[in-house]
N, C-alpha and C. Protein backbone atom coordinates (compact mmCIF):
# COMPACT_ATOMS: atom_id res chain seq x y z
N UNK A 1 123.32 71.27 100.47
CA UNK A 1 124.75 71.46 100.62
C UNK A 1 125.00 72.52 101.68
N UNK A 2 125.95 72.21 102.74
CA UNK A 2 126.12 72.94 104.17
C UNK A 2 126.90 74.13 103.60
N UNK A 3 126.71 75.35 103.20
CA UNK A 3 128.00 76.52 103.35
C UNK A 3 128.69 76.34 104.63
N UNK A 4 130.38 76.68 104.16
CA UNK A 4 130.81 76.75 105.18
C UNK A 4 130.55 78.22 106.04
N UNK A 5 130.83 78.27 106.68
CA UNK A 5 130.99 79.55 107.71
C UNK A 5 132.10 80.74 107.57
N UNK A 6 131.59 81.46 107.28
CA UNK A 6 132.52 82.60 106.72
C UNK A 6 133.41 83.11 108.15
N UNK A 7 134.56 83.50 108.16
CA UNK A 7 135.46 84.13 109.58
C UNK A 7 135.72 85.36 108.46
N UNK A 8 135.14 86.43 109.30
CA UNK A 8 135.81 87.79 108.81
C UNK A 8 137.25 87.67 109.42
N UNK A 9 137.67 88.61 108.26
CA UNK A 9 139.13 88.83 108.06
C UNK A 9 139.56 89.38 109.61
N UNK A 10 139.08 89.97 109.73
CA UNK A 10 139.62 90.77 111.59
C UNK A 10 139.98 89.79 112.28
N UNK A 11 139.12 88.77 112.26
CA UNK A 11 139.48 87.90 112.78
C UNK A 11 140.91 86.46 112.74
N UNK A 12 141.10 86.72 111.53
CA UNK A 12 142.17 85.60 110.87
C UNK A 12 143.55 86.72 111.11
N UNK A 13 143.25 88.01 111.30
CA UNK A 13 144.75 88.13 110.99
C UNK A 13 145.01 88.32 112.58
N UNK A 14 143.91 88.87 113.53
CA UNK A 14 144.38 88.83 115.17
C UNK A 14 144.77 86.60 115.38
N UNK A 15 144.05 86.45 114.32
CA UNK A 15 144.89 84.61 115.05
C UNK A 15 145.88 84.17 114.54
N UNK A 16 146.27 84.87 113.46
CA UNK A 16 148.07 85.09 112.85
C UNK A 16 149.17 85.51 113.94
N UNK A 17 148.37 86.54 114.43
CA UNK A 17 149.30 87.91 115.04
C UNK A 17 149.19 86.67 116.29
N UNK A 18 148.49 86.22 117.21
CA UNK A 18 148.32 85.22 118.43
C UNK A 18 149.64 84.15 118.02
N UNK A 19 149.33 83.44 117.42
CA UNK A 19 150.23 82.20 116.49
C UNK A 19 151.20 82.68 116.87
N UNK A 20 151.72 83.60 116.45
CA UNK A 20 153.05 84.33 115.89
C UNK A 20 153.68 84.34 117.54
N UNK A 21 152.99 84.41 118.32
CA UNK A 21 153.33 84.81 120.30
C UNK A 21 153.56 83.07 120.41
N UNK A 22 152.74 82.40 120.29
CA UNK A 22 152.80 81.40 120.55
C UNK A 22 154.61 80.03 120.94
N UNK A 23 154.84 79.75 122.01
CA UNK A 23 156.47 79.28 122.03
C UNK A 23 156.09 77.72 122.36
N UNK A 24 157.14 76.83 122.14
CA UNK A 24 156.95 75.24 122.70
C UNK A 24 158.27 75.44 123.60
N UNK A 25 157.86 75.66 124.61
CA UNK A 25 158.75 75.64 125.92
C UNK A 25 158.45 74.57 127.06
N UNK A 26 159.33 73.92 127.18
CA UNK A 26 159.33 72.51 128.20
C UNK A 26 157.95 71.74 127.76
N UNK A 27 157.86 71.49 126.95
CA UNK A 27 156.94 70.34 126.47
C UNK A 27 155.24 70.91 126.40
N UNK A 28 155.26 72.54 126.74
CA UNK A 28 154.15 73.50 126.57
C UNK A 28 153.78 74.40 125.66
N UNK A 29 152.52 74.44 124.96
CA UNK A 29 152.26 75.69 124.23
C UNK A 29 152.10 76.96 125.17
N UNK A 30 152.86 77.90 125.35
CA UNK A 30 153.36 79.15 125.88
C UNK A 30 153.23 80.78 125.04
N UNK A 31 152.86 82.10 125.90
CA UNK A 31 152.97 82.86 125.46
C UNK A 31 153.36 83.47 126.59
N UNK A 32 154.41 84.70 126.46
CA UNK A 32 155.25 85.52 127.48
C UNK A 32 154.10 86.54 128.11
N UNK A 33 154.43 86.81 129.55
CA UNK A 33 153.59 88.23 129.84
C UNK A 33 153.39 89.37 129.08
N UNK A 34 154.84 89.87 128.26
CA UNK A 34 154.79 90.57 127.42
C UNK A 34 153.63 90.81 126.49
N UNK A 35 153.77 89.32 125.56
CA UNK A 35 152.97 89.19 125.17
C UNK A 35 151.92 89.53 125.12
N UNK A 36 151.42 88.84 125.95
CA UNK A 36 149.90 89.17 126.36
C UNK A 36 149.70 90.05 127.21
N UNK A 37 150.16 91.33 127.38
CA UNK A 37 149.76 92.63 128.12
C UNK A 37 149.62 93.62 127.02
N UNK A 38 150.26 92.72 125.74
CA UNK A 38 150.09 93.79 124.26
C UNK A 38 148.73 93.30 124.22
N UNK A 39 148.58 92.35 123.72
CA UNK A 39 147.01 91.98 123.65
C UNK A 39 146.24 92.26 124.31
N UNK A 40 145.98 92.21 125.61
CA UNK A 40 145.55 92.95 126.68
C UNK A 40 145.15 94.07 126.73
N UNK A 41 145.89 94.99 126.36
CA UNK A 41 146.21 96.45 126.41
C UNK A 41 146.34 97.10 127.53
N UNK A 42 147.37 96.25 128.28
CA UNK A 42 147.97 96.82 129.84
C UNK A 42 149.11 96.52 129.48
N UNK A 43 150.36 97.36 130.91
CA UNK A 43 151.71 97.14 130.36
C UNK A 43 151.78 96.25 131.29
N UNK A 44 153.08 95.52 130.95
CA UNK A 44 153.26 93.87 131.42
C UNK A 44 153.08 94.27 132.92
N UNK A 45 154.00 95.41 133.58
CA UNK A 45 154.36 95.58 135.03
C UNK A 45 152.95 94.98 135.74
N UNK A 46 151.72 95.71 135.00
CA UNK A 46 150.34 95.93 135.53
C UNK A 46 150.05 94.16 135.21
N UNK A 47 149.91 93.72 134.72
CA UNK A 47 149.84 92.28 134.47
C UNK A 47 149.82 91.39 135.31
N UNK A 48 151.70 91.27 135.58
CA UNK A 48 152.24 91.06 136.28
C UNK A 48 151.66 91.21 137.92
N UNK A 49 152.09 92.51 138.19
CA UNK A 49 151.25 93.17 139.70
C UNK A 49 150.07 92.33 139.63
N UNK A 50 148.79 92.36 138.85
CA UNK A 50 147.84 91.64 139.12
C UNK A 50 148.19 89.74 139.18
N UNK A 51 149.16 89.28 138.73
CA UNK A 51 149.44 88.20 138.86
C UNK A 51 149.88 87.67 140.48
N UNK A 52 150.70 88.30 140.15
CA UNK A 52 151.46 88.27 141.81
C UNK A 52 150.22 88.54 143.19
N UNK A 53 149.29 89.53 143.42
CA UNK A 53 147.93 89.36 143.83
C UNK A 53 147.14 88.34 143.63
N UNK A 54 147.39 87.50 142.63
CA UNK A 54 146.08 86.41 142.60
C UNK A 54 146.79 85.13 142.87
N UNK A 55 148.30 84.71 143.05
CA UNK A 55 148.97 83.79 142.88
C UNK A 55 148.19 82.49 142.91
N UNK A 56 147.30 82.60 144.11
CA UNK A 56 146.85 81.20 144.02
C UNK A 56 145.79 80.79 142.95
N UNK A 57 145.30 81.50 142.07
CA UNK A 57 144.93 81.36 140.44
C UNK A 57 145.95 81.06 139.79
N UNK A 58 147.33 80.88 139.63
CA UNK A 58 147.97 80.06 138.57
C UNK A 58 149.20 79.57 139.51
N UNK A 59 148.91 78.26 139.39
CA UNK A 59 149.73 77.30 139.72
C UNK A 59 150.42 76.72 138.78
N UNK A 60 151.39 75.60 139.28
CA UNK A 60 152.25 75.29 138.18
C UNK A 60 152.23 75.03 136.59
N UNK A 61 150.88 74.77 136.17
CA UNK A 61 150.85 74.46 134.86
C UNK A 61 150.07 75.15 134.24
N UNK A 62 149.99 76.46 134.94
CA UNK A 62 149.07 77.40 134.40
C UNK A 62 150.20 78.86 134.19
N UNK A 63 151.39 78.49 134.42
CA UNK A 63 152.31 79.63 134.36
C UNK A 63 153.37 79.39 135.09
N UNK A 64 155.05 80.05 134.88
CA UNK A 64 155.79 79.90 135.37
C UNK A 64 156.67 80.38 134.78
N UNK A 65 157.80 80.72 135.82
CA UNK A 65 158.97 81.75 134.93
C UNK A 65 159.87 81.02 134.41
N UNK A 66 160.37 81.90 132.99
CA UNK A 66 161.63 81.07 132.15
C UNK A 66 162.91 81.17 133.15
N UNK A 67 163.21 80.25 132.56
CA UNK A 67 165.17 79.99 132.98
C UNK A 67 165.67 81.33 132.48
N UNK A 68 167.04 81.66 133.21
CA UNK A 68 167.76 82.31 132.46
C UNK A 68 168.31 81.55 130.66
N UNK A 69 168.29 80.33 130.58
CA UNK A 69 168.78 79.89 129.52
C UNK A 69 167.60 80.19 128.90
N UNK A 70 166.38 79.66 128.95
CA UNK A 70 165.41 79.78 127.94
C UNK A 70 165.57 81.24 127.64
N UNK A 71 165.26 82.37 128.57
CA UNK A 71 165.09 83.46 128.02
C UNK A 71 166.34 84.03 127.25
N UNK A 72 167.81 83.83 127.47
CA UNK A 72 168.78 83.84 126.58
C UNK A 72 168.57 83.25 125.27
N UNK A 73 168.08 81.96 124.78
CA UNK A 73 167.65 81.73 123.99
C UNK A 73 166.77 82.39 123.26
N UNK A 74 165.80 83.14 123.54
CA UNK A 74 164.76 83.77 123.05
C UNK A 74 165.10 84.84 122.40
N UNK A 75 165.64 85.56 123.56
CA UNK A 75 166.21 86.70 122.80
C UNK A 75 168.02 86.22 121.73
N UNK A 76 168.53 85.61 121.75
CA UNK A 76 169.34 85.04 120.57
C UNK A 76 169.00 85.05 118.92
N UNK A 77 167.18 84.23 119.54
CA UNK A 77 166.46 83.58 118.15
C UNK A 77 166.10 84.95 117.37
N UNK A 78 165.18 85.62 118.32
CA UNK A 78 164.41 86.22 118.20
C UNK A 78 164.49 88.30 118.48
N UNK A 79 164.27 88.89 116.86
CA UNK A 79 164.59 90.15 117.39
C UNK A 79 163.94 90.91 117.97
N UNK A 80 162.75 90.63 117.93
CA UNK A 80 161.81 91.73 119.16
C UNK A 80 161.71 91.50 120.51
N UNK A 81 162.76 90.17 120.91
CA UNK A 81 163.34 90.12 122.47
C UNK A 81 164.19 90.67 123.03
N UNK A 82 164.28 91.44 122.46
CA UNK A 82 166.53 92.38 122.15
C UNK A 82 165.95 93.32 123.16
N UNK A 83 165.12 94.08 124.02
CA UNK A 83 164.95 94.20 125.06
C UNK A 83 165.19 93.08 126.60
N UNK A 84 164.87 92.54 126.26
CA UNK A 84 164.77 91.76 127.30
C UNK A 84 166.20 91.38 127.96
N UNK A 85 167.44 91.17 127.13
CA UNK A 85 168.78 90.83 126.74
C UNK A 85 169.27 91.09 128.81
N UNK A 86 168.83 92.16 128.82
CA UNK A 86 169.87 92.84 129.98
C UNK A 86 168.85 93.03 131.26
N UNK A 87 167.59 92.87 131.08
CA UNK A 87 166.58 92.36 132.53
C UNK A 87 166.90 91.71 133.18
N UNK A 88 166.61 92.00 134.47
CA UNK A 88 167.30 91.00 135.51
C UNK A 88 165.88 90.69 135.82
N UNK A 89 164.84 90.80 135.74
CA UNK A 89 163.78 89.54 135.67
C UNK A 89 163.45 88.97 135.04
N UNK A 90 162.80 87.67 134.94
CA UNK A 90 162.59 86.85 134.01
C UNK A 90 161.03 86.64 133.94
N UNK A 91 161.03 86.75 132.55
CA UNK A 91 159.35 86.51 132.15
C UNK A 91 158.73 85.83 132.33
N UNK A 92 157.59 85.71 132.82
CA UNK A 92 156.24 84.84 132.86
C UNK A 92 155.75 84.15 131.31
N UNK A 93 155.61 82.47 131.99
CA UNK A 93 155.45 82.16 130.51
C UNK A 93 154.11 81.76 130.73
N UNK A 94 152.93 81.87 130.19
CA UNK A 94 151.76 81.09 130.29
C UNK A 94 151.11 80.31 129.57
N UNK A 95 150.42 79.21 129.96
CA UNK A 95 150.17 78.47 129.30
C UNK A 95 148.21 78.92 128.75
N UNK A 96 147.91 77.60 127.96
CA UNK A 96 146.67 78.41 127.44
C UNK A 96 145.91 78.67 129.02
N UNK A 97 145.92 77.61 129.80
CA UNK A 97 144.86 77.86 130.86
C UNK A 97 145.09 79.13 131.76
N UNK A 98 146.65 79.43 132.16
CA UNK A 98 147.32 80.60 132.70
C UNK A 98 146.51 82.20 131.27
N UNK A 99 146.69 81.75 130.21
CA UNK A 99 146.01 83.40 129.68
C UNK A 99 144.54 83.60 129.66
N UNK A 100 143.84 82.32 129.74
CA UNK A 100 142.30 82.70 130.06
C UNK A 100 142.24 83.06 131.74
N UNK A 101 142.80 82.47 132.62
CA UNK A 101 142.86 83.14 133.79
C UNK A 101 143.42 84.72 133.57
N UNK A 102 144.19 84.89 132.97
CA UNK A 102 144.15 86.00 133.44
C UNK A 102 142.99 87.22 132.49
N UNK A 103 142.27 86.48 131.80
CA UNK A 103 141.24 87.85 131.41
C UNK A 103 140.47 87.99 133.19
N UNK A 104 140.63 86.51 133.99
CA UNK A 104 139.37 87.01 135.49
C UNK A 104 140.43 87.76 135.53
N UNK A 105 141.40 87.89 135.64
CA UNK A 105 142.30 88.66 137.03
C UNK A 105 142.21 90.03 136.43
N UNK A 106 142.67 90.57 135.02
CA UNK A 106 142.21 91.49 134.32
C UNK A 106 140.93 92.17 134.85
N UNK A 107 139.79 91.63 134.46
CA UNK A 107 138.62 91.80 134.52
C UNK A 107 138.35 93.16 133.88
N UNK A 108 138.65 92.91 132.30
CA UNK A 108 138.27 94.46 131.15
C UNK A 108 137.69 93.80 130.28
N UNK A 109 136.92 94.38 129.64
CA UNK A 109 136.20 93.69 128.53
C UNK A 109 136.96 93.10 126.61
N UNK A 110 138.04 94.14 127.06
CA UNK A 110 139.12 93.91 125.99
C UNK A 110 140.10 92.15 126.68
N UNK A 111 140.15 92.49 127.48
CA UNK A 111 140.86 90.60 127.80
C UNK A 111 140.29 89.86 128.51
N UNK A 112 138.74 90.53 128.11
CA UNK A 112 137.52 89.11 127.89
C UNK A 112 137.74 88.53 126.25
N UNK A 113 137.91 89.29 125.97
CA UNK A 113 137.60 88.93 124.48
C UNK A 113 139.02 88.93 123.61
N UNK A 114 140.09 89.45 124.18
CA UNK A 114 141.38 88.47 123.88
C UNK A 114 141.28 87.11 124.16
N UNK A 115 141.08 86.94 125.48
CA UNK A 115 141.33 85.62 125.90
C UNK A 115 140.39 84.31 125.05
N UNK A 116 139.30 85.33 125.00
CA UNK A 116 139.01 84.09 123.79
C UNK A 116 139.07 83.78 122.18
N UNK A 117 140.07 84.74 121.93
CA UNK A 117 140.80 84.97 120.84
C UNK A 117 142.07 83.82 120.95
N UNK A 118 142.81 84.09 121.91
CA UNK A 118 143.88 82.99 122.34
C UNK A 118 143.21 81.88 122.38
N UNK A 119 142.66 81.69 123.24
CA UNK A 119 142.02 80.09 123.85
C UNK A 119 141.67 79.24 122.11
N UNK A 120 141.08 80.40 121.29
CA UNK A 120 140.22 79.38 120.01
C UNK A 120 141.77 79.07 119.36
N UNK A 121 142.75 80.24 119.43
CA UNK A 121 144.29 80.33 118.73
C UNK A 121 144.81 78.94 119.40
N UNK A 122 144.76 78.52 120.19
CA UNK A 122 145.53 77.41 120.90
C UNK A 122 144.88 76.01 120.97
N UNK A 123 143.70 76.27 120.88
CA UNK A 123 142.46 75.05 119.99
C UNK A 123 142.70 74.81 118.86
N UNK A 124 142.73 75.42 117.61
CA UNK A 124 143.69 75.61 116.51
C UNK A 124 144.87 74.82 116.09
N UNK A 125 145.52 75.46 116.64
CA UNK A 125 146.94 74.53 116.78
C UNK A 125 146.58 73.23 117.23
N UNK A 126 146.07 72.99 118.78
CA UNK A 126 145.87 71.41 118.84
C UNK A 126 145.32 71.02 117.76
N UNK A 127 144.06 70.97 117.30
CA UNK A 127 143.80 70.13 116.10
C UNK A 127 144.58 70.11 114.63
N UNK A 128 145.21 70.95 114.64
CA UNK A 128 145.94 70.51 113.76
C UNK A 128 147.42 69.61 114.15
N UNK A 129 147.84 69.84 115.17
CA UNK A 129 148.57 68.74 115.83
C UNK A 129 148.19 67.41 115.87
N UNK A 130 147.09 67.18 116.16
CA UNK A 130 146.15 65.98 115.72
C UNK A 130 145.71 65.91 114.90
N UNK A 131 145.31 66.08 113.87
CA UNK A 131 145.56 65.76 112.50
C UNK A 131 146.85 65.58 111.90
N UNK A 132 147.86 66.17 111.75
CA UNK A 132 149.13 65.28 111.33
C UNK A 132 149.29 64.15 111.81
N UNK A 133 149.25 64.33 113.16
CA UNK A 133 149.36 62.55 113.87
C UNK A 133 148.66 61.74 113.25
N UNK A 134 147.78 61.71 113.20
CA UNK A 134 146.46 60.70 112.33
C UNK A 134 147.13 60.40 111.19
N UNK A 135 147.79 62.05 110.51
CA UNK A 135 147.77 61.44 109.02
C UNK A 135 148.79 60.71 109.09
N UNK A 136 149.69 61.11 109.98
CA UNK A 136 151.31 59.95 109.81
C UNK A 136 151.21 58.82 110.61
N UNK A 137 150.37 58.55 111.27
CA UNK A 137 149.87 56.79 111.50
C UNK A 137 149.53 56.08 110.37
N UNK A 138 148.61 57.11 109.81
CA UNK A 138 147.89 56.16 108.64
C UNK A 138 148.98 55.98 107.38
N UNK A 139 149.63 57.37 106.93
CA UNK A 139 150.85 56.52 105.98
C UNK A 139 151.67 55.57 106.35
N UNK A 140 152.00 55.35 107.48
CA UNK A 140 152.80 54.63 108.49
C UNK A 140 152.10 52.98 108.47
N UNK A 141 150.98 52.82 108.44
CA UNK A 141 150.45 51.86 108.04
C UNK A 141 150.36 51.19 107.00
N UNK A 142 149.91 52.22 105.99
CA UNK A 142 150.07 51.80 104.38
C UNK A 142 151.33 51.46 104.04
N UNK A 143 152.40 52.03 104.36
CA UNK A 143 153.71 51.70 104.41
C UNK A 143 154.18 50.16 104.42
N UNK A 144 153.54 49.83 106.11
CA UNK A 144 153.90 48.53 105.97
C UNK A 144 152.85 47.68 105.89
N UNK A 145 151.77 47.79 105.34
CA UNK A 145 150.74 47.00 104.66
C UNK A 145 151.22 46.60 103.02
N UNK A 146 151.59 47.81 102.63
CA UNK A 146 152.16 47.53 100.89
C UNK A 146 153.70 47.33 100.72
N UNK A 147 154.46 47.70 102.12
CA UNK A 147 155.80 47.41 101.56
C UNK A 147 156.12 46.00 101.27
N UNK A 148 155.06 44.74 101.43
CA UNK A 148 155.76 43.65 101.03
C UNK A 148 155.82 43.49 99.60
N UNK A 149 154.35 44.35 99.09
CA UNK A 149 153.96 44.01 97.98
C UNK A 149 154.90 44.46 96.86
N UNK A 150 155.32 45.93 97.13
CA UNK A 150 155.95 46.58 96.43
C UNK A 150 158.06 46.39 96.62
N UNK A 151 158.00 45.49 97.72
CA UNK A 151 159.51 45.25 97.23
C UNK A 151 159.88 44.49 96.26
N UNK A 152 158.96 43.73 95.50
CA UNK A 152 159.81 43.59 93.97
C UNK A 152 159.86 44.47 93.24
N UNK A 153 159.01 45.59 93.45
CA UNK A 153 158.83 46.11 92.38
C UNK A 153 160.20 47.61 92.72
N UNK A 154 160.19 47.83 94.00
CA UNK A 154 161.52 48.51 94.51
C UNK A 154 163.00 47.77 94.16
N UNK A 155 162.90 46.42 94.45
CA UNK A 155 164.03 46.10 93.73
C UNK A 155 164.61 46.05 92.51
N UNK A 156 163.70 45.85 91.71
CA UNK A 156 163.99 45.50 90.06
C UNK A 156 163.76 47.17 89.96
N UNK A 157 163.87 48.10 90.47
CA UNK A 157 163.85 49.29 90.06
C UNK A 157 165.28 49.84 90.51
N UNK A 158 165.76 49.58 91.84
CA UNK A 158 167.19 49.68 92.43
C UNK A 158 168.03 48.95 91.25
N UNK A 159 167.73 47.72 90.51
CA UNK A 159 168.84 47.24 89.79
C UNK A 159 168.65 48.01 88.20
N UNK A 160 167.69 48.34 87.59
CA UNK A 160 168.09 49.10 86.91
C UNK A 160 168.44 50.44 87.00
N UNK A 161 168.51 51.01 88.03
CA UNK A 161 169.26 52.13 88.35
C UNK A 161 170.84 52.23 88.38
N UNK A 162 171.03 50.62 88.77
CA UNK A 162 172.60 50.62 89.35
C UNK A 162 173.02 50.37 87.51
N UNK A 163 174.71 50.79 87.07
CA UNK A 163 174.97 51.12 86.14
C UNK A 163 175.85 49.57 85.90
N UNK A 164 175.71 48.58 84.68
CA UNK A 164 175.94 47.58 84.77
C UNK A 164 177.73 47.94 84.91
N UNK A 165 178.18 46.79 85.25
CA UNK A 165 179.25 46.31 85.38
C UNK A 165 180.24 46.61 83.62
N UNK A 166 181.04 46.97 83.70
CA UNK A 166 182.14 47.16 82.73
C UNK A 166 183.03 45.82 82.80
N UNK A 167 183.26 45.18 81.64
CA UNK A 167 184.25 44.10 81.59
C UNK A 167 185.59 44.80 81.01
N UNK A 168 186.78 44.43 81.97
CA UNK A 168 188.08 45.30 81.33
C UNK A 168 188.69 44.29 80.72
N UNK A 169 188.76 44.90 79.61
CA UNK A 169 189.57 44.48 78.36
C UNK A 169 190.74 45.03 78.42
N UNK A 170 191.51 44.24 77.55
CA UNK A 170 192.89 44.63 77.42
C UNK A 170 193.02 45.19 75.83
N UNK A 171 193.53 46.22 76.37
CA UNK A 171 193.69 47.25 75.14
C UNK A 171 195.23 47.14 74.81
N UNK A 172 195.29 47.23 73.51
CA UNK A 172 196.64 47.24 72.76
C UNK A 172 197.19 45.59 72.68
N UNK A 173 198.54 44.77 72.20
CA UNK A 173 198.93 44.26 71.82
C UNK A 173 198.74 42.99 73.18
């Protein structure tokens, strides 16, 4: 019998705390510069600065700045954006491949080893994204594999539910 594999705790609650960064913005799993300069342990400016130096390391689907609407939104939803409210720049959103690039651009041993904290955090999520799918194909199937079988048995259950019919009588003389 295989034991499973134990994950120390250090580890489950930094992929809580990751999760928790994690946004679905324009059809992407996303985390803000912010973000990840906490994780990091640089301040965003420095991040940033190193971003802007490497530009041609993240191209379009590796990063890109929010709308003014998205980031209005964010900070609306969300209260630890209530800084952001009155910035006249707009944040960097990155995607998983944009935050493992930036542990190269980084190049510290702390966002070597964020980044692959994120990267497994965003592996994570996909498979469990794929697994629901699976599972709701497959009820989706059973569905209409047994719904022929079981509409008598749905119907004669709909009619004793429904409350029979009252015959009106005439009361009094």
């Amino acid at each position: 019998m295989k034991q499973k594999k134990r994950i120390p705790i250090i580890h489950l609650i930094l992929q809580e705390r990751i999760e928790e960064k994690i946004f679905l913005i324009r059809g992407h799993k996303i985390m803000l510069d912010r973000d990840l300069a906490k994780l990091y342990g640089v301040e965003t400016k420095y991040l940033n600065r190193q971003v802007k130096r490497n530009i041609q390391r993240f191209p379009q689907e590796f990063m890109f700045h929010l709308s003014v609407e998205e980031k209005n939104e964010l900070v609306t939803n969300w209260h630890r954006f209530k800084t952001m409210k009155h910035s006249s720049t707009l944040p960097y959103a990155f995607t998983e491949y944009g935050a493992l690039m930036l542990a190269n651009v980084l190049k510290s041993s702390r966002a070597i080893k964020m980044s692959i904290a994120i990267i497994r955090t965003f592996i994570k999520l996909r498979e469990i994204a794929v697994t629901h799918k699976d599972l709701q194909q497959k009820i989706e199937a059973m569905e209409r594999k047994y719904d022929k079988q079981f509409k008598v048995v749905f119907e004669a259950i709909g009619k004793l539910l429904t409350p029979p019919e009252k015959s009106k009588r005439r009361i009094g003389f």
